[in-house]
Protein backbone atom coordinates (compact mmCIF):
# COMPACT_ATOMS: atom_id res chain seq x y z
CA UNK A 1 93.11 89.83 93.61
CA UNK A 2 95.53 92.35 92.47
CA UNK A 3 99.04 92.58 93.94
CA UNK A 4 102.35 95.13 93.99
CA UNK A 5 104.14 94.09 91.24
CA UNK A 6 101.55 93.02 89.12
CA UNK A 7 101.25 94.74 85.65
CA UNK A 8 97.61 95.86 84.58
CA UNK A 9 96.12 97.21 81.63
CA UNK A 10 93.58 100.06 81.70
CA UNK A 11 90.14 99.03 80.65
CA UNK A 12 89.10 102.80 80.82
CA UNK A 13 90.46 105.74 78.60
CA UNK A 14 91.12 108.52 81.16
CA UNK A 15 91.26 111.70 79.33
CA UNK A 16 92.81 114.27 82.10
CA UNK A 17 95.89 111.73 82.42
CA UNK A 18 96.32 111.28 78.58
CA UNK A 19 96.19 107.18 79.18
CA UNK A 20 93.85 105.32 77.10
CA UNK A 21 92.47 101.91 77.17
CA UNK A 22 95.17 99.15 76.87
CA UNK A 23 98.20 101.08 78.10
CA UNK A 24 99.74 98.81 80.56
CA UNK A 25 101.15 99.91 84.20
CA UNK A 26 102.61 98.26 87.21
CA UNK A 27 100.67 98.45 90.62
CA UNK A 28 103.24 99.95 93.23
CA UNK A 29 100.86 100.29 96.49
CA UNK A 30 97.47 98.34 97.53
CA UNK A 31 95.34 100.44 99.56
CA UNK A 32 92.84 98.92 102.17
CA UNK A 33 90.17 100.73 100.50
CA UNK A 34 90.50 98.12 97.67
CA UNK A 35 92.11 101.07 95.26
CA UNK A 36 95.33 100.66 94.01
CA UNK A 37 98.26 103.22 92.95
CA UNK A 38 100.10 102.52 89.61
CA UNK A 39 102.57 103.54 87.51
CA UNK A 40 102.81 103.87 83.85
CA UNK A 41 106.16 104.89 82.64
CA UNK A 42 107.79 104.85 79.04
CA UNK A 43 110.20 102.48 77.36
CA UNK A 44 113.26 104.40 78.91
CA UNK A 45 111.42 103.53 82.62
CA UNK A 46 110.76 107.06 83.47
CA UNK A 47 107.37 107.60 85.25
CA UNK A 48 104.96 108.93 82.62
CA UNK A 49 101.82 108.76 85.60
CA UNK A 50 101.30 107.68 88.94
CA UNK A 51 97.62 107.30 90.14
CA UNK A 52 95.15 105.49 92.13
CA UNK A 53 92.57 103.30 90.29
CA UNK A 54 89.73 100.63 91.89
CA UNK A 55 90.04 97.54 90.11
CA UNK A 56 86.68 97.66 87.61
CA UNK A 57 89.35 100.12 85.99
CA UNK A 58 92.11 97.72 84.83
CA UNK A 59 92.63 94.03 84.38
CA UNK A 60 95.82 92.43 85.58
CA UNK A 61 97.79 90.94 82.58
CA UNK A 62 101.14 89.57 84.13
CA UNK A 63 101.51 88.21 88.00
CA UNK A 64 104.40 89.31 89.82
CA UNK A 65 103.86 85.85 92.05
CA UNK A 66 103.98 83.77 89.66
CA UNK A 67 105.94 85.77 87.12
CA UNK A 68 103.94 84.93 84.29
CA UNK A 69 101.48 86.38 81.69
CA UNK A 70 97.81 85.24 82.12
CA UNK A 71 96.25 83.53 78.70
CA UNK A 72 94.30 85.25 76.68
CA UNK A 73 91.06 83.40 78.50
CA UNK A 74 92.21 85.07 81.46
CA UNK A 75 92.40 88.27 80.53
CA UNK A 76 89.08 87.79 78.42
CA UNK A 77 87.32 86.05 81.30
CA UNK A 78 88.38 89.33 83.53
CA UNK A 79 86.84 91.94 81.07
CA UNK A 80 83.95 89.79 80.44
CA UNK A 81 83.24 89.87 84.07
CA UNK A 82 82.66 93.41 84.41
CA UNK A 83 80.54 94.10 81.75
CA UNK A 84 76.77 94.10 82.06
CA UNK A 85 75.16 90.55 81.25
CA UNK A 86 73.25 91.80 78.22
CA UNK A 87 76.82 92.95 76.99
CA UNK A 88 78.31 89.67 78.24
CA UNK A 89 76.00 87.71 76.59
CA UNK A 90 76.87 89.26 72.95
CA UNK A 91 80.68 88.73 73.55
CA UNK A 92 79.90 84.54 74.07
CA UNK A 93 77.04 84.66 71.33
CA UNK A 94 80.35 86.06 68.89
CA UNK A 95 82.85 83.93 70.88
CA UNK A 96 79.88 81.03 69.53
CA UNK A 97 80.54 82.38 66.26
CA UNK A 98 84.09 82.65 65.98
CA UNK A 99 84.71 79.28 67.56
CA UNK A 100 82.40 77.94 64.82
CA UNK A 101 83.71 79.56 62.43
CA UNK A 102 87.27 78.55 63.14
CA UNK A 103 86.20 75.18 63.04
CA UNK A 104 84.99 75.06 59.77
CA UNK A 105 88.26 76.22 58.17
CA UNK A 106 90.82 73.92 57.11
CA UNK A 107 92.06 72.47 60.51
CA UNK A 108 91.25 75.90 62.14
CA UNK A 109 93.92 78.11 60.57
CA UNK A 110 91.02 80.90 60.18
CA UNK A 111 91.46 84.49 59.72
CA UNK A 112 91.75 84.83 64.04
CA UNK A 113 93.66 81.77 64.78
CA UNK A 114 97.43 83.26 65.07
CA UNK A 115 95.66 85.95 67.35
CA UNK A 116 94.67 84.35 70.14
CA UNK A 117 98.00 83.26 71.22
CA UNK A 118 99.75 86.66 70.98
CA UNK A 119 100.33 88.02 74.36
């Protein structure tokens, strides 16, 4: 469950805000109506938006408790989870194929290798 601190990343493009999937903003306030106010700001730490999202909107990417970044299977696990199973299923049928594929390269130093374990 998301918590204040927490950095997320938008899984959504929303247009009227000018933030796009992938930009990355801290969650400031929980509300009991499971929605949850964030702010993006820029490099300098000025507040570029503030607004509320529900969670199917974001994935977290970073725990404040903990103070670490979650692994790539994390993160992948979490936007797996909201897709629709049909979808789901052809992101672990090309998982299946990238995993295989991996493996048959010269002790898996494939074209995606150095990828997954970039933040």
């Amino acid at each position: 469950m998301p918590d204040i601190g927490d950095v997320i990343e938008l899984t959504i493009d929303i247009p009227g805000r000018n933030l796009r999937a992938g930009v990355q903003g801290t969650i400031v306030h929980c509300h009991d109506n499971e929605a949850y106010e964030v702010e993006f700001t820029n490099e300098d730490g000025e507040t570029l938006d503030f607004l509320a999202l529900r969670a199917e909107q974001f994935i977290v990417v970073w725990r404040a408790e903990t103070q670490e970044w979650l692994s790539v299977a994390e993160r992948a696990a979490a936007l797996i989870a909201n897709l629709p199973d049909e979808t789901a299923q052809e992101v672990l049928d090309f998982a299946r194929f990238l995993s295989a594929r991996s493996r048959q390269t010269a002790g898996g130093k494939g074209l995606f290798a150095g990828r997954l374990n970039s933040p």
